[in-house]
N, C-alpha and C. Protein backbone atom coordinates (compact mmCIF):
# COMPACT_ATOMS: atom_id res chain seq x y z
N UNK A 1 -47.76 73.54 50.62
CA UNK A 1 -48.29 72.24 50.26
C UNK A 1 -49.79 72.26 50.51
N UNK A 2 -50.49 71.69 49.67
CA UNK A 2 -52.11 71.54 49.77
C UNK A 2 -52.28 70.58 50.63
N UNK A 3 -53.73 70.59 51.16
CA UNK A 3 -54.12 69.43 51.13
C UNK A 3 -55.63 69.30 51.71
N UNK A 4 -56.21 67.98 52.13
CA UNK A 4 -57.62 67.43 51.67
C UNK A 4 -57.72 67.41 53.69
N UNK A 5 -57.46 68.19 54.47
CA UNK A 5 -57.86 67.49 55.73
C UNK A 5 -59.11 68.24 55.81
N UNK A 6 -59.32 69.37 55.97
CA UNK A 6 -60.83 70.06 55.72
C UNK A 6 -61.60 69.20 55.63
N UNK A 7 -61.75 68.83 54.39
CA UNK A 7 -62.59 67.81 53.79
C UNK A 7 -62.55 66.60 54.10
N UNK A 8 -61.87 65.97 54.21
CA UNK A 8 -62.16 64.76 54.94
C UNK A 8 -62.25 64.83 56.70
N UNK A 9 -61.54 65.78 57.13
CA UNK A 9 -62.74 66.12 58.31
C UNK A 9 -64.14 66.26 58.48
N UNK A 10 -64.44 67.05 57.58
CA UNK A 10 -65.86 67.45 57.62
C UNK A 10 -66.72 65.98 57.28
N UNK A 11 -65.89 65.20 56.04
CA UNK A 11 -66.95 63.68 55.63
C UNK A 11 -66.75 63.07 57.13
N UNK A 12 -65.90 63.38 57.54
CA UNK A 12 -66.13 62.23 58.67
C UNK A 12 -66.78 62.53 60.13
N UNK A 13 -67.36 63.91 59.84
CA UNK A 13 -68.12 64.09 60.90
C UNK A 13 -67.85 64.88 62.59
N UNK A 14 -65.87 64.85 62.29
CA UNK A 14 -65.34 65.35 63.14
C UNK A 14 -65.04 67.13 63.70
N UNK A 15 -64.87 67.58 64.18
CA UNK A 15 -64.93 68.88 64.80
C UNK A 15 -62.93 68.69 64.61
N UNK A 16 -62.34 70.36 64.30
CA UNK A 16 -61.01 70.53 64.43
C UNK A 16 -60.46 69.92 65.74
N UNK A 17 -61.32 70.23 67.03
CA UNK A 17 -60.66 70.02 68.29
C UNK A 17 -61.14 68.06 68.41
N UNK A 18 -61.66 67.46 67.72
CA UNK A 18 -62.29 65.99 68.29
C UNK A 18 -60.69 64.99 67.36
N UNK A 19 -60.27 65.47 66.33
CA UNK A 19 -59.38 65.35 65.20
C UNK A 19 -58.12 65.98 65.79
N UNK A 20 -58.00 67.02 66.61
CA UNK A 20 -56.72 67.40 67.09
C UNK A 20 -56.86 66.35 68.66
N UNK A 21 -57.70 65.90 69.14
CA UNK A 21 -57.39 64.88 70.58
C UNK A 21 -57.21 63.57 69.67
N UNK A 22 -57.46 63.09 68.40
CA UNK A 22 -56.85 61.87 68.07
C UNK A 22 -55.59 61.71 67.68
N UNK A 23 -55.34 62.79 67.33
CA UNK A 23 -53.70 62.95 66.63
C UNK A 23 -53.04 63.17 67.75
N UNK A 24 -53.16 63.72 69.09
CA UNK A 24 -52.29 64.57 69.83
C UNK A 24 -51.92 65.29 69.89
N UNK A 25 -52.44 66.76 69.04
CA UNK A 25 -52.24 67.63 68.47
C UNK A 25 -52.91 68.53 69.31
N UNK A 26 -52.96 69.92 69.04
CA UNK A 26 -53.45 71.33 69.71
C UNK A 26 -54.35 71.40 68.53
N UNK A 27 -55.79 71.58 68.75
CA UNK A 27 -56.39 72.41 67.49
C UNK A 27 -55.75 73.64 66.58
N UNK A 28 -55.39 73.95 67.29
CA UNK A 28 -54.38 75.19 66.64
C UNK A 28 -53.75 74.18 65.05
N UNK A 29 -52.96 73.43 65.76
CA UNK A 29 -52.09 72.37 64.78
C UNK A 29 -53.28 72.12 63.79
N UNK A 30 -54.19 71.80 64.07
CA UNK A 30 -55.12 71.33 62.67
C UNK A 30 -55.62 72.67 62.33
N UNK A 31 -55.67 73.39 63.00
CA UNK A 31 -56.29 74.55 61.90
C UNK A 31 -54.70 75.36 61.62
N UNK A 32 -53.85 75.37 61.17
CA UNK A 32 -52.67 75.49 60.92
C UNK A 32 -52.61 74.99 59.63
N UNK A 33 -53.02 73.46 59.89
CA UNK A 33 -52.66 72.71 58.99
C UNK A 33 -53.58 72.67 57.42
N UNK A 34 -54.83 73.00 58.15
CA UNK A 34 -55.96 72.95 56.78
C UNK A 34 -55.90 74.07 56.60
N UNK A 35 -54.92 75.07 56.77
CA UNK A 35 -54.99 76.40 56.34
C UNK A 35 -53.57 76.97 55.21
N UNK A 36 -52.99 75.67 55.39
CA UNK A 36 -52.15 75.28 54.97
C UNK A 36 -50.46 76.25 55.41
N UNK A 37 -50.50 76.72 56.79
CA UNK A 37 -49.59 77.62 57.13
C UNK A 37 -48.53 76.75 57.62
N UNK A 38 -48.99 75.48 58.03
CA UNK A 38 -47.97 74.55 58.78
C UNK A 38 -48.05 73.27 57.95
N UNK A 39 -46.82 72.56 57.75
CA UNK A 39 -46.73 71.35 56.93
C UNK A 39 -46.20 70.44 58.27
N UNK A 40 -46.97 69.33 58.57
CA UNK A 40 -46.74 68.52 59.30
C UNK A 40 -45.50 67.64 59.55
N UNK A 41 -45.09 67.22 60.00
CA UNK A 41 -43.95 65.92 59.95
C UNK A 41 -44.53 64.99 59.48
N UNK A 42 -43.64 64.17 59.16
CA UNK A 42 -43.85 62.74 58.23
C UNK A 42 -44.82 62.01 59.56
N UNK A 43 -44.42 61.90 60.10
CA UNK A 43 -45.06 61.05 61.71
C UNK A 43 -46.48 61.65 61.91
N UNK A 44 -46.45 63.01 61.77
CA UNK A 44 -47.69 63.26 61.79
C UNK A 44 -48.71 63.12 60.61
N UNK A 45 -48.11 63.25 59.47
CA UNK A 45 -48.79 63.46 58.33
C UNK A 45 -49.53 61.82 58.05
N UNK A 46 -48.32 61.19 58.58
CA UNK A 46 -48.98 59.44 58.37
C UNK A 46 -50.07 59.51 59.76
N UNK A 47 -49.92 59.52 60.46
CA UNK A 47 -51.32 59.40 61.98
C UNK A 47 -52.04 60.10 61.18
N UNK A 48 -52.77 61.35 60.71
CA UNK A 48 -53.33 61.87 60.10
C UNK A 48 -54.33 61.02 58.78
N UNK A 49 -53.41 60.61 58.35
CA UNK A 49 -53.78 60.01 57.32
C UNK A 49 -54.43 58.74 57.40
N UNK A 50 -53.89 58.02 58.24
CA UNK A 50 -54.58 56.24 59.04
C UNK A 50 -55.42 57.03 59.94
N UNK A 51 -55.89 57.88 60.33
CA UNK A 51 -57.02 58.49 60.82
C UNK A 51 -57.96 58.20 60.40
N UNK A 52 -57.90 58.28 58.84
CA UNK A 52 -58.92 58.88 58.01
C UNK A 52 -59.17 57.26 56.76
N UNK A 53 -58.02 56.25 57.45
CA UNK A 53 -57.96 55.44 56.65
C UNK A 53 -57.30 55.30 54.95
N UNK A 54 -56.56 56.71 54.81
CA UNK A 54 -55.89 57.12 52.89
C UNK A 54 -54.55 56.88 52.97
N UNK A 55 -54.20 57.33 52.02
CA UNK A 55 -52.43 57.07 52.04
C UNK A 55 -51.89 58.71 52.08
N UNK A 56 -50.79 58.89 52.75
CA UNK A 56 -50.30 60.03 52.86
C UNK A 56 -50.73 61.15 51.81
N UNK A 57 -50.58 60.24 50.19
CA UNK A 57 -50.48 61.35 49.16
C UNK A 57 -51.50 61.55 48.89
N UNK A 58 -53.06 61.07 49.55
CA UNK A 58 -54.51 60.72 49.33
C UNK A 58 -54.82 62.45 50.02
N UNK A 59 -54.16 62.70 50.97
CA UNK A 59 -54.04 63.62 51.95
C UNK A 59 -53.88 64.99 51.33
N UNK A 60 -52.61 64.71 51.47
CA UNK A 60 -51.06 66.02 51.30
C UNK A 60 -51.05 65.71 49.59
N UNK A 61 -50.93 66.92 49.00
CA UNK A 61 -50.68 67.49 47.76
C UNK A 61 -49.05 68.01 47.64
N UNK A 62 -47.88 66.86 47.11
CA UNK A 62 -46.78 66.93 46.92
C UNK A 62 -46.37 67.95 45.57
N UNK A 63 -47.43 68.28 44.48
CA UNK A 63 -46.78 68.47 43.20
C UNK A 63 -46.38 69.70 43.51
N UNK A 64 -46.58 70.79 44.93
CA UNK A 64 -45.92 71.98 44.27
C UNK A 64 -44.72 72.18 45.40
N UNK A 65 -44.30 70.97 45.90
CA UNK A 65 -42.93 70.97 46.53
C UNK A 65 -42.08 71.07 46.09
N UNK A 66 -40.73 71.47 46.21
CA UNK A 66 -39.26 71.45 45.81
C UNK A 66 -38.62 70.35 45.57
N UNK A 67 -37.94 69.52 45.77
CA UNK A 67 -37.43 67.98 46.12
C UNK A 67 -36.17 68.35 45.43
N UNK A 68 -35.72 69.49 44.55
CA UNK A 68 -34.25 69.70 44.44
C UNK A 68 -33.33 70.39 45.54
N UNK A 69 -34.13 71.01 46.66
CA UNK A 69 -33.14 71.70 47.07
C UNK A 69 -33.11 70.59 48.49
């Protein structure tokens, strides 16, 4: 799954580790995540996202998911 946290990290001025102490997260977890090796939980993916003020799908790039299996 893609997605936009890179970038809207960077607009907002934040460092991986300043963005991993708001979420509750390990920097690891955000650089995981904008590297796209780890797909978050729903719980996280929404904190993430009201972080930054977007909507989940503003975020996370759904079109090259599965949803049949």
């Amino acid at each position: 799954m893609n997605n936009r946290l890179r970038e809207f990290r960077s607009e907002a001025g934040l460092t991986q580790e300043q963005l991993a102490d708001r979420l509750g997260v390990s920097r690891q977890t955000v650089i995981s995540i904008e590297n796209g090796r780890y797909n978050p939980s729903l719980i996280l993916a929404y904190k993430i996202a009201r972080a930054f003020s977007y909507r989940i799908e503003d975020v996370f790039d759904f079109s090259e998911v599965d949803t049949d299996g």
